[in-house]
N, C-alpha and C. Protein backbone atom coordinates (compact mmCIF):
# COMPACT_ATOMS: atom_id res chain seq x y z
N UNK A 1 0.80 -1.19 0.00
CA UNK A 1 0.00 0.00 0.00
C UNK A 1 0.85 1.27 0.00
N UNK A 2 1.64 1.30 0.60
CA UNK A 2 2.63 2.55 0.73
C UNK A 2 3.76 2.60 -0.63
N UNK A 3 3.39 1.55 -1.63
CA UNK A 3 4.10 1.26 -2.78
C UNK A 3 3.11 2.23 -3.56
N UNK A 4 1.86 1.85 -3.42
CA UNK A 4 0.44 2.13 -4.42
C UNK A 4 0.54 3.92 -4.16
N UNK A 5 1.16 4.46 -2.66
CA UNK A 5 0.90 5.90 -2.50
C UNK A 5 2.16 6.79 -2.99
N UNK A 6 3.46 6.00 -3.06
CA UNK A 6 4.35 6.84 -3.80
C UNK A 6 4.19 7.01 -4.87
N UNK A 7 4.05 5.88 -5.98
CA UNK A 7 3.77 6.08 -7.05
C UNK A 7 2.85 6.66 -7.60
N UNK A 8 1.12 6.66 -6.90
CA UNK A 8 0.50 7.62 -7.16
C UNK A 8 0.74 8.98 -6.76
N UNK A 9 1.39 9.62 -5.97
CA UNK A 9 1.87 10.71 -5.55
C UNK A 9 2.80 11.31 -6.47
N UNK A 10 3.60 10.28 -7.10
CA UNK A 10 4.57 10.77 -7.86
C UNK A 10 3.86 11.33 -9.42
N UNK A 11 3.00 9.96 -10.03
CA UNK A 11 2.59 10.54 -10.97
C UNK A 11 1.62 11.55 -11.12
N UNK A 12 1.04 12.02 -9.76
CA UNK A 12 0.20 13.45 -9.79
C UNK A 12 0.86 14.28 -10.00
N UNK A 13 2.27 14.31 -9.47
CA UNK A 13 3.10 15.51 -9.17
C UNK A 13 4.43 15.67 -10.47
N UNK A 14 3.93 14.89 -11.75
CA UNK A 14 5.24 14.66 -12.62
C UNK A 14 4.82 16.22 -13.34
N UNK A 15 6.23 16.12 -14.30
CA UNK A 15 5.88 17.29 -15.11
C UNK A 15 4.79 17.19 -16.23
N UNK A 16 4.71 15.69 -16.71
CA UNK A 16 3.05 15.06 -17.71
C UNK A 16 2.11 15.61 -17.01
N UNK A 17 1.94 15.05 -15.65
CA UNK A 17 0.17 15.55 -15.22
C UNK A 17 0.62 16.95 -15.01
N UNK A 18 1.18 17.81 -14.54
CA UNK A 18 1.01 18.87 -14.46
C UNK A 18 0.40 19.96 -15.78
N UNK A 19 1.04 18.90 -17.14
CA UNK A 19 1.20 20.09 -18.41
C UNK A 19 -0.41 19.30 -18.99
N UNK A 20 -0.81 18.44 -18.37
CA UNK A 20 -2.09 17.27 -18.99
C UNK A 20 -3.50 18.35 -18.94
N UNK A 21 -4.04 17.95 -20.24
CA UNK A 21 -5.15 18.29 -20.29
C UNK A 21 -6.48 18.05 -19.02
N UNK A 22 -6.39 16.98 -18.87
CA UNK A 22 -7.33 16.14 -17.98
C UNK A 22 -7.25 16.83 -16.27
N UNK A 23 -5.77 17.23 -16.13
CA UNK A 23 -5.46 17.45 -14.76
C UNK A 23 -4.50 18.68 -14.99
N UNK A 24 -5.26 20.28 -15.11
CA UNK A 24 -5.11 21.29 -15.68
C UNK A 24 -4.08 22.36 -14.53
N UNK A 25 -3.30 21.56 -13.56
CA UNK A 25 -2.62 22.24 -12.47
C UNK A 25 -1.75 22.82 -13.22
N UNK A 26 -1.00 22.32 -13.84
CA UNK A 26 0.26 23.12 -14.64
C UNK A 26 0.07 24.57 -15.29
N UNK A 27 1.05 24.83 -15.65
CA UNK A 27 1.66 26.08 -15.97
C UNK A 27 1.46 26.15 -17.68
N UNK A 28 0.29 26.29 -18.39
CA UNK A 28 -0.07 25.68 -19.41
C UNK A 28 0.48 27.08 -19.82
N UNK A 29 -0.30 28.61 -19.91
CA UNK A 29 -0.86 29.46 -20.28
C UNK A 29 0.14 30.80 -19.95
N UNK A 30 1.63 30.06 -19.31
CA UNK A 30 2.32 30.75 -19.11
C UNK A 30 3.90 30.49 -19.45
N UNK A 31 4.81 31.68 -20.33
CA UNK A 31 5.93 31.60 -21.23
C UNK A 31 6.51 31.25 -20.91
N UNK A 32 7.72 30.23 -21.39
CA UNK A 32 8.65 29.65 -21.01
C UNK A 32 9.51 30.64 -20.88
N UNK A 33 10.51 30.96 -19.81
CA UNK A 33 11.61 32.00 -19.66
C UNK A 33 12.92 31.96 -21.02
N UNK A 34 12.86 30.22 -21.09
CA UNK A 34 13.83 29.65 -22.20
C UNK A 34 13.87 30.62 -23.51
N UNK A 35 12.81 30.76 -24.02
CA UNK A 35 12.53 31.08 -25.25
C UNK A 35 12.55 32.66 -25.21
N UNK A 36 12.19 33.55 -24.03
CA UNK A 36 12.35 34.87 -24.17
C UNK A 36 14.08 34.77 -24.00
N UNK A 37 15.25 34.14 -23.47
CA UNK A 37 16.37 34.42 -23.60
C UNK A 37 16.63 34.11 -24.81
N UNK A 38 16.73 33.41 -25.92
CA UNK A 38 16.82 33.07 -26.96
C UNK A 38 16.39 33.88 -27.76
N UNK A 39 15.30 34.75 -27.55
CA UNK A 39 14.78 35.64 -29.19
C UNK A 39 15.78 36.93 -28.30
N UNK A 40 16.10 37.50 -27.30
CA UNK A 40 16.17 38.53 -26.89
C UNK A 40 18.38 38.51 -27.13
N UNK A 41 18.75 37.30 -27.01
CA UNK A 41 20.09 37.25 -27.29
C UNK A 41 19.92 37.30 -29.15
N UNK A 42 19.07 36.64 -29.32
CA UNK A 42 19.27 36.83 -31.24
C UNK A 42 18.79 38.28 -31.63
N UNK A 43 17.81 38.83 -31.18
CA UNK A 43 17.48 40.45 -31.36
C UNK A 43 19.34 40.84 -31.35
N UNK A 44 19.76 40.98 -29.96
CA UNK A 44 21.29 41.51 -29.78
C UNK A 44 22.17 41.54 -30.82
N UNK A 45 22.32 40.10 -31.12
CA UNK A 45 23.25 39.36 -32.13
C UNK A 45 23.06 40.24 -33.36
N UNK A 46 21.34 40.25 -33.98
CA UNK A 46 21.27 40.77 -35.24
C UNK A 46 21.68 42.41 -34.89
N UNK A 47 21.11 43.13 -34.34
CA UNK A 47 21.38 44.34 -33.95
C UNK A 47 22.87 44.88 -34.07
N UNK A 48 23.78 44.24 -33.17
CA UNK A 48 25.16 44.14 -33.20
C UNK A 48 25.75 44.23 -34.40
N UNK A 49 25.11 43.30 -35.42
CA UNK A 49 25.72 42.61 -37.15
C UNK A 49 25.28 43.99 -38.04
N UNK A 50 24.36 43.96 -37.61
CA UNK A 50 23.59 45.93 -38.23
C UNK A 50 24.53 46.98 -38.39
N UNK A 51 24.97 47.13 -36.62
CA UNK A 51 25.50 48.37 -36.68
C UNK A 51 26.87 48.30 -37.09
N UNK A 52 27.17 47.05 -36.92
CA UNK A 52 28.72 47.30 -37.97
C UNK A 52 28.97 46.64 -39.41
N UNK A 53 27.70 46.28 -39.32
CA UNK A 53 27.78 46.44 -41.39
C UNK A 53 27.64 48.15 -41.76
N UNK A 54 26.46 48.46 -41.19
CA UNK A 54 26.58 50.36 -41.42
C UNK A 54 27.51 51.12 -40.90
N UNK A 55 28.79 50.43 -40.51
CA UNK A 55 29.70 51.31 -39.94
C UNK A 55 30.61 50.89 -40.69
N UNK A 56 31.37 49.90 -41.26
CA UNK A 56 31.86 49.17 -42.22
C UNK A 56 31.62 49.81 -43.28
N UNK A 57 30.54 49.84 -43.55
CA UNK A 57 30.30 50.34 -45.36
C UNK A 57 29.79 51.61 -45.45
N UNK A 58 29.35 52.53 -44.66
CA UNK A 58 29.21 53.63 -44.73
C UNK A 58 30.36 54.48 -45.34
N UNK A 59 30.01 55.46 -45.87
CA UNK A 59 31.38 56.43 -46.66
C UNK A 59 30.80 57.49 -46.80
N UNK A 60 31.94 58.54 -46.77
CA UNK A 60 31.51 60.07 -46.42
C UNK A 60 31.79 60.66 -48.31
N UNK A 61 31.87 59.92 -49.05
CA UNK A 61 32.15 60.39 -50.46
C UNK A 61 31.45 59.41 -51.42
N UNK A 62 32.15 59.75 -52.87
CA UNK A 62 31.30 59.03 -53.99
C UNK A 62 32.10 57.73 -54.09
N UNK A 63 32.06 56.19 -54.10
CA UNK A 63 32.50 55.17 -54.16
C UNK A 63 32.47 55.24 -55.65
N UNK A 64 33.98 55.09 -56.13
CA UNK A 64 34.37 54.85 -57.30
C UNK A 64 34.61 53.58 -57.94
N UNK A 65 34.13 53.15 -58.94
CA UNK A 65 33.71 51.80 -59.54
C UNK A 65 35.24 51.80 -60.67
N UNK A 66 36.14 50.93 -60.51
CA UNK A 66 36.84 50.36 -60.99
C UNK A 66 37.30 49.07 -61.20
N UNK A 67 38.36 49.34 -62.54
CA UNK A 67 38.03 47.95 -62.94
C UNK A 67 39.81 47.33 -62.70
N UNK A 68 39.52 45.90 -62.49
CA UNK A 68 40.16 45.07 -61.76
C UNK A 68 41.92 45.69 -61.63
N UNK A 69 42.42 45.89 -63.39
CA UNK A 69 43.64 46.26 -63.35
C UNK A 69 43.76 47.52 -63.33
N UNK A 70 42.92 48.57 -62.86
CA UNK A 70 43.63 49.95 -62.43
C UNK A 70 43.82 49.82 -60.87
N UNK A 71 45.80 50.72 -61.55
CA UNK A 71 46.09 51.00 -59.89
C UNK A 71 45.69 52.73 -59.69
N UNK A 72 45.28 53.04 -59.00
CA UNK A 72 45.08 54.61 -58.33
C UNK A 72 46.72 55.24 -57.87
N UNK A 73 47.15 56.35 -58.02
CA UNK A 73 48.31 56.65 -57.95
C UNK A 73 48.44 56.72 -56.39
N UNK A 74 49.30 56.70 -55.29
CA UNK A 74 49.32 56.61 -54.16
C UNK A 74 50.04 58.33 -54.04
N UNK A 75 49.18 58.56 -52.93
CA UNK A 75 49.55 60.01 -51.98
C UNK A 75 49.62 59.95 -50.91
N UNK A 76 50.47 61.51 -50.22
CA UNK A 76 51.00 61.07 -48.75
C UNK A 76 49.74 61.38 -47.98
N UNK A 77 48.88 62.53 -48.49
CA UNK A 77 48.08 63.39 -47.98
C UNK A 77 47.04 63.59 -49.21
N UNK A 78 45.39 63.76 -48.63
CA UNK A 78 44.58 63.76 -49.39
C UNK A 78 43.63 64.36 -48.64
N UNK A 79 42.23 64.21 -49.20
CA UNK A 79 40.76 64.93 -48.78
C UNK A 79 40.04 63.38 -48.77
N UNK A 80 38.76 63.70 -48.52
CA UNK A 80 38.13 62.51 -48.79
C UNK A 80 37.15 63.51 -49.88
N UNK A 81 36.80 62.19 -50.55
CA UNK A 81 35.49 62.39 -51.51
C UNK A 81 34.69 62.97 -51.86
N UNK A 82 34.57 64.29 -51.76
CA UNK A 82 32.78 64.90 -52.33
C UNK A 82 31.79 64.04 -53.37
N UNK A 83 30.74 64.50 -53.12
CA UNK A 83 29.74 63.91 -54.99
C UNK A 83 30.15 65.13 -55.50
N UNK A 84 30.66 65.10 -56.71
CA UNK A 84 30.97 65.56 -57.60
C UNK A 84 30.95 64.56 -59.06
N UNK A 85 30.86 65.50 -60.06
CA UNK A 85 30.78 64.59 -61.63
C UNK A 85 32.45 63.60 -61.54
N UNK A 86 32.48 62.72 -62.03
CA UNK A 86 33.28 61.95 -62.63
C UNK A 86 33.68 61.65 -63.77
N UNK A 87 35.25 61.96 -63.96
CA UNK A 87 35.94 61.69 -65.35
C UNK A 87 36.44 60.99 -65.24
N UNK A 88 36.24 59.48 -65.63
CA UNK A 88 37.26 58.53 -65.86
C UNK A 88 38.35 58.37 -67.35
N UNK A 89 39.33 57.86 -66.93
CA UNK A 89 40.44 57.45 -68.02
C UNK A 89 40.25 55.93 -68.03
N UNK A 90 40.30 55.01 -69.02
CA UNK A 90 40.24 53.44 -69.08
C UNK A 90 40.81 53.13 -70.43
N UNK A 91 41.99 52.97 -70.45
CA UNK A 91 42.85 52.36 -71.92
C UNK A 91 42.67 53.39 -73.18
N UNK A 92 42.52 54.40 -72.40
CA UNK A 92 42.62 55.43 -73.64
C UNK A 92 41.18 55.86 -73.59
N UNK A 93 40.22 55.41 -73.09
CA UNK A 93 38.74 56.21 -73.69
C UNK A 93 38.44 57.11 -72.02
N UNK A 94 37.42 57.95 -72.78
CA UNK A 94 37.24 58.81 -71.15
C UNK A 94 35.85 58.55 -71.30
N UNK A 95 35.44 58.54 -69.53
CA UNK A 95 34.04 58.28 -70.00
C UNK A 95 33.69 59.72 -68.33
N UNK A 96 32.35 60.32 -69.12
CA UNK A 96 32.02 61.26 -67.79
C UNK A 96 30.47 60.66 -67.43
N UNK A 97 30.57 60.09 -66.12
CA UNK A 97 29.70 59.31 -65.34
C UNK A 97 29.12 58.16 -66.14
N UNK A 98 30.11 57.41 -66.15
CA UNK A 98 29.79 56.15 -67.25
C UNK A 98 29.37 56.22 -68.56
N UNK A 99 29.55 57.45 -69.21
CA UNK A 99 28.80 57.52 -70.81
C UNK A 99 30.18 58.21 -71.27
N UNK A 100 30.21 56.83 -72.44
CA UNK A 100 32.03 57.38 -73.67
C UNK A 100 31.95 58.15 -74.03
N UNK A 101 32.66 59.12 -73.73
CA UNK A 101 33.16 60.19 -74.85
C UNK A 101 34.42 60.57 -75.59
N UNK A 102 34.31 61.11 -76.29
CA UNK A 102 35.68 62.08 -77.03
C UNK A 102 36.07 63.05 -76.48
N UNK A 103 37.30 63.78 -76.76
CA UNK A 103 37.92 64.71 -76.10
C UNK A 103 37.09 65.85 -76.05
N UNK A 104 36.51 65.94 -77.31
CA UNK A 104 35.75 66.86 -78.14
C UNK A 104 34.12 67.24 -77.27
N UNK A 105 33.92 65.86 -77.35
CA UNK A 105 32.69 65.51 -76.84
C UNK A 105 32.27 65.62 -75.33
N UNK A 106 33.98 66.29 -74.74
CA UNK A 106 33.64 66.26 -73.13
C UNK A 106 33.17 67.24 -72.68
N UNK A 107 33.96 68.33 -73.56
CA UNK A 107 33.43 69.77 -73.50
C UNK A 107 32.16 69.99 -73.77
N UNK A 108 31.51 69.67 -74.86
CA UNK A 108 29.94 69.57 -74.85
C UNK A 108 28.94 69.01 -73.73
N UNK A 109 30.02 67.92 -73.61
CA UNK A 109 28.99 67.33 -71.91
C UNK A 109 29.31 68.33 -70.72
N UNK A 110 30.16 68.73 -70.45
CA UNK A 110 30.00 69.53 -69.15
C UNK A 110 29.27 70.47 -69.43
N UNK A 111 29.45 71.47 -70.63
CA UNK A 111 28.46 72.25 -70.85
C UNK A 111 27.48 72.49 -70.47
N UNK A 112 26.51 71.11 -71.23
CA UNK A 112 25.58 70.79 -70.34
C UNK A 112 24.93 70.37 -69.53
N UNK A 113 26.28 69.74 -68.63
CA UNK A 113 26.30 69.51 -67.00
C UNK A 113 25.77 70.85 -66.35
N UNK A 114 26.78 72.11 -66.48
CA UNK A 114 26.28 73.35 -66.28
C UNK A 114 24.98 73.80 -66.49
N UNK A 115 24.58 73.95 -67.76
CA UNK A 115 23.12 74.09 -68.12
C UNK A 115 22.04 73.73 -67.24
N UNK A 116 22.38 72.43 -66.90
CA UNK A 116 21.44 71.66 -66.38
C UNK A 116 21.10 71.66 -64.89
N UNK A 117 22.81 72.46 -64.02
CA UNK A 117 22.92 72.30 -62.85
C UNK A 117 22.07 74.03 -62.95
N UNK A 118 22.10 74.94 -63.64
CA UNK A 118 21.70 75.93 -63.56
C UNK A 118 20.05 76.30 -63.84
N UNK A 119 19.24 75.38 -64.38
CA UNK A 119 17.84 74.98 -64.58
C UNK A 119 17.32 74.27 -63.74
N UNK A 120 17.81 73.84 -62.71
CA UNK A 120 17.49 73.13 -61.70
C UNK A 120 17.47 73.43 -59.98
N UNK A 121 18.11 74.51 -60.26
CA UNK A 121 18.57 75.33 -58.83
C UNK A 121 18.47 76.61 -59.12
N UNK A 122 18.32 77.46 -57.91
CA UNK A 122 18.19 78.79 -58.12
C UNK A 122 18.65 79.65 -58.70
N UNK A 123 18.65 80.88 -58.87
CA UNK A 123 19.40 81.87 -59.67
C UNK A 123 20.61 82.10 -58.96
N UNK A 124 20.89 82.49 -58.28
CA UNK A 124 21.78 82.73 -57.10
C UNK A 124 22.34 81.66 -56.09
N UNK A 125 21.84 80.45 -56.40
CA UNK A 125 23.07 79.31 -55.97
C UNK A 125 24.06 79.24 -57.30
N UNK A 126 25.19 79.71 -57.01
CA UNK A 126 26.52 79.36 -57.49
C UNK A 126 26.97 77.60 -58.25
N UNK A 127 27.06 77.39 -58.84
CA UNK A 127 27.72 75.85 -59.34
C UNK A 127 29.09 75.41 -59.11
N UNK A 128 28.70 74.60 -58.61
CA UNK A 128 30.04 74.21 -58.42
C UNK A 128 31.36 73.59 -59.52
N UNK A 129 32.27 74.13 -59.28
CA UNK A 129 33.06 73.87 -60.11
C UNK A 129 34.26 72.66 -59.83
N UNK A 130 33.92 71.99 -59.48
CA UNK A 130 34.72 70.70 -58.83
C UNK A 130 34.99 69.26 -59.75
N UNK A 131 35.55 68.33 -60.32
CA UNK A 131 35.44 67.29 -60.90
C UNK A 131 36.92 66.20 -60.34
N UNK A 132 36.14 65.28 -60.12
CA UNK A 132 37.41 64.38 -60.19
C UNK A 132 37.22 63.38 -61.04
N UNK A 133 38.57 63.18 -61.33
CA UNK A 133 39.33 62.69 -62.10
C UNK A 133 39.82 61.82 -61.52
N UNK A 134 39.70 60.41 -62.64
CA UNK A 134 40.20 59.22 -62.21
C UNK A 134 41.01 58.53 -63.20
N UNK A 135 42.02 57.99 -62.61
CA UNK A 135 42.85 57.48 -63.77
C UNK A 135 43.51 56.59 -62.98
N UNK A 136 44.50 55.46 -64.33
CA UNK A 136 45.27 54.75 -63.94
C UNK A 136 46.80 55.54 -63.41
N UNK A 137 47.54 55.18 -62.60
CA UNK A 137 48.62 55.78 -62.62
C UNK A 137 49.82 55.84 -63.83
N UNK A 138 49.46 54.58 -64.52
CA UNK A 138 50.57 55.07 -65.58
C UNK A 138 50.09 55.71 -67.08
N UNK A 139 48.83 56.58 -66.78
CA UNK A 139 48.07 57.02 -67.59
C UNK A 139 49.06 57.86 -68.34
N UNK A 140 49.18 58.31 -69.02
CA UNK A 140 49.94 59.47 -70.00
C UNK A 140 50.14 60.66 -69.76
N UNK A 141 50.46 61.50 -69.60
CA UNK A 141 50.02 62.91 -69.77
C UNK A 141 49.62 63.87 -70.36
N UNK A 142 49.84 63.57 -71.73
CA UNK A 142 48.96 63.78 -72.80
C UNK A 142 47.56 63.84 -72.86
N UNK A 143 47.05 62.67 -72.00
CA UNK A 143 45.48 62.28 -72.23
C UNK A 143 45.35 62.98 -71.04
N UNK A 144 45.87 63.31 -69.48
CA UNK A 144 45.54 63.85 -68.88
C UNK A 144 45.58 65.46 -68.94
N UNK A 145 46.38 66.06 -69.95
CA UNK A 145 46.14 67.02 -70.17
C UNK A 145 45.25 67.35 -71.09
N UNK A 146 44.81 66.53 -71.91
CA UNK A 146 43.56 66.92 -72.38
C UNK A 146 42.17 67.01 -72.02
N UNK A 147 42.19 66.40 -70.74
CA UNK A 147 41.19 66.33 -69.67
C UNK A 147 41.07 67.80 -68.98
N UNK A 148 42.38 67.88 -68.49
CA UNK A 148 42.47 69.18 -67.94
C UNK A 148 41.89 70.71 -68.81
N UNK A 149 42.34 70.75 -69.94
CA UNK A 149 42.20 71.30 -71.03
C UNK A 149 40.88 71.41 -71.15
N UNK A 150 40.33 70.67 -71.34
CA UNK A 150 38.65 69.91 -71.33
C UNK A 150 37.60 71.07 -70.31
N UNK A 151 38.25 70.49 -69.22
CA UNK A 151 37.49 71.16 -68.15
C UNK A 151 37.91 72.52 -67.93
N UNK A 152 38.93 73.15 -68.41
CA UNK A 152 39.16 74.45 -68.34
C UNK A 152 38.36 75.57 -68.84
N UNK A 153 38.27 74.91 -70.23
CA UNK A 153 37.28 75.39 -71.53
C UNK A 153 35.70 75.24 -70.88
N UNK A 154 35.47 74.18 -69.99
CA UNK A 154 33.77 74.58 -69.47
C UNK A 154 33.57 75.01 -68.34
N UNK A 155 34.62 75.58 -68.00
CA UNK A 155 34.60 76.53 -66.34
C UNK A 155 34.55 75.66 -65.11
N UNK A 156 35.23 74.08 -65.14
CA UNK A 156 35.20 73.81 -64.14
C UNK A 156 36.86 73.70 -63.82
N UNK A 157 37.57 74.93 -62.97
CA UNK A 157 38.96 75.00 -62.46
C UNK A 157 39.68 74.29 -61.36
N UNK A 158 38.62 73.36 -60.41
CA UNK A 158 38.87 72.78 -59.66
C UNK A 158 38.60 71.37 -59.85
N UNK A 159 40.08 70.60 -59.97
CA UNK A 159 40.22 69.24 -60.54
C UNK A 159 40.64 68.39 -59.07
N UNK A 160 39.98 67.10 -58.77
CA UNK A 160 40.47 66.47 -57.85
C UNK A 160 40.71 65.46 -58.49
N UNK A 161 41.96 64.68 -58.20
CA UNK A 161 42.17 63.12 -58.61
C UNK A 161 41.99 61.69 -57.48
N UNK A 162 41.46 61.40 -57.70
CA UNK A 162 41.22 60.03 -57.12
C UNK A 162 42.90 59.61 -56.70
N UNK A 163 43.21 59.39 -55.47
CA UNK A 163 44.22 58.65 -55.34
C UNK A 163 43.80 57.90 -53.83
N UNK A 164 45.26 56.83 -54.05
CA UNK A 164 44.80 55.82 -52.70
C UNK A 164 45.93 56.23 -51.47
N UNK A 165 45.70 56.45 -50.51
CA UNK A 165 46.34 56.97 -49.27
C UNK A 165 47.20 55.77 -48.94
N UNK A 166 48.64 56.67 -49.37
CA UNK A 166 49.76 55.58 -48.25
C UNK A 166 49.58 54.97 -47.23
């Protein structure tokens, strides 16, 4: 008999009858603690991965798209980045913001870079006269002075070059 009362004692008191439909004592209707540590450490985790992907890849300038074999000329001292238009050099062709042109043809495009920056903004905001310039380092000088040349002729006097910091 005292066999018949442990064992019934025990199985009233297991964690089955407690969570059992039939014998509704348990803790049915209330959260497991388990599972709030688990979503509340993965919230962290992702949160954490967030703020230093956006700190990682964030940039205070225009990210310049180049191709595999250009090297950028190295400097001791530099600026960082403005948005400003882009002149690239690539095996001899120039292209201003990804569309080819001719030497000829650059001057006409800034032109109406100008035009356009001036139909779009006030009378009295000023344009800026800024461009960088991107090239390979063992670009020519020839072709870079015709760039220069280029932009002289459409009033933009302030040339920056893309280079990579020692």
């Amino acid at each position: 008999m005292i066999k018949q009362n442990v064992i019934a004692n025990t199985a009233l008191n297991s964690p089955i009858a407690n969570a059992s439909f039939l014998n509704p004592q348990g803790k049915k209707w209330k959260k497991s603690l388990a599972a709030d540590l688990l979503l509340t450490a993965l919230i962290d985790a992702f949160s954490i991965l967030v703020i230093f992907l956006l700190m990682n890849f964030s940039s205070n300038g225009e990210i310049l798209f180049m191709k595999k074999d250009m090297e950028l000329p190295k400097a001791a001292r530099g600026d960082s980045l403005d948005r400003n238009p882009v002149i690239k050099i690539e095996e001899g062709k120039v292209f201003l913001e990804e569309k080819m042109l001719t030497a000829e043809g650059l001057i006409q495009e800034l032109l109406e870079l100008r035009k356009a920056f001036r139909a779009s903004h006030p009378a009295g905001e000023e344009m800026p006269t800024t461009i960088t310039v991107q090239a390979d380092r063992r670009t020519k000088y020839e072709a870079l002075n015709s760039i220069v040349l280029a932009c002289a002729h459409a009033g933009f006097s302030d040339l920056k070059f893309a280079v990579i910091m020692k």
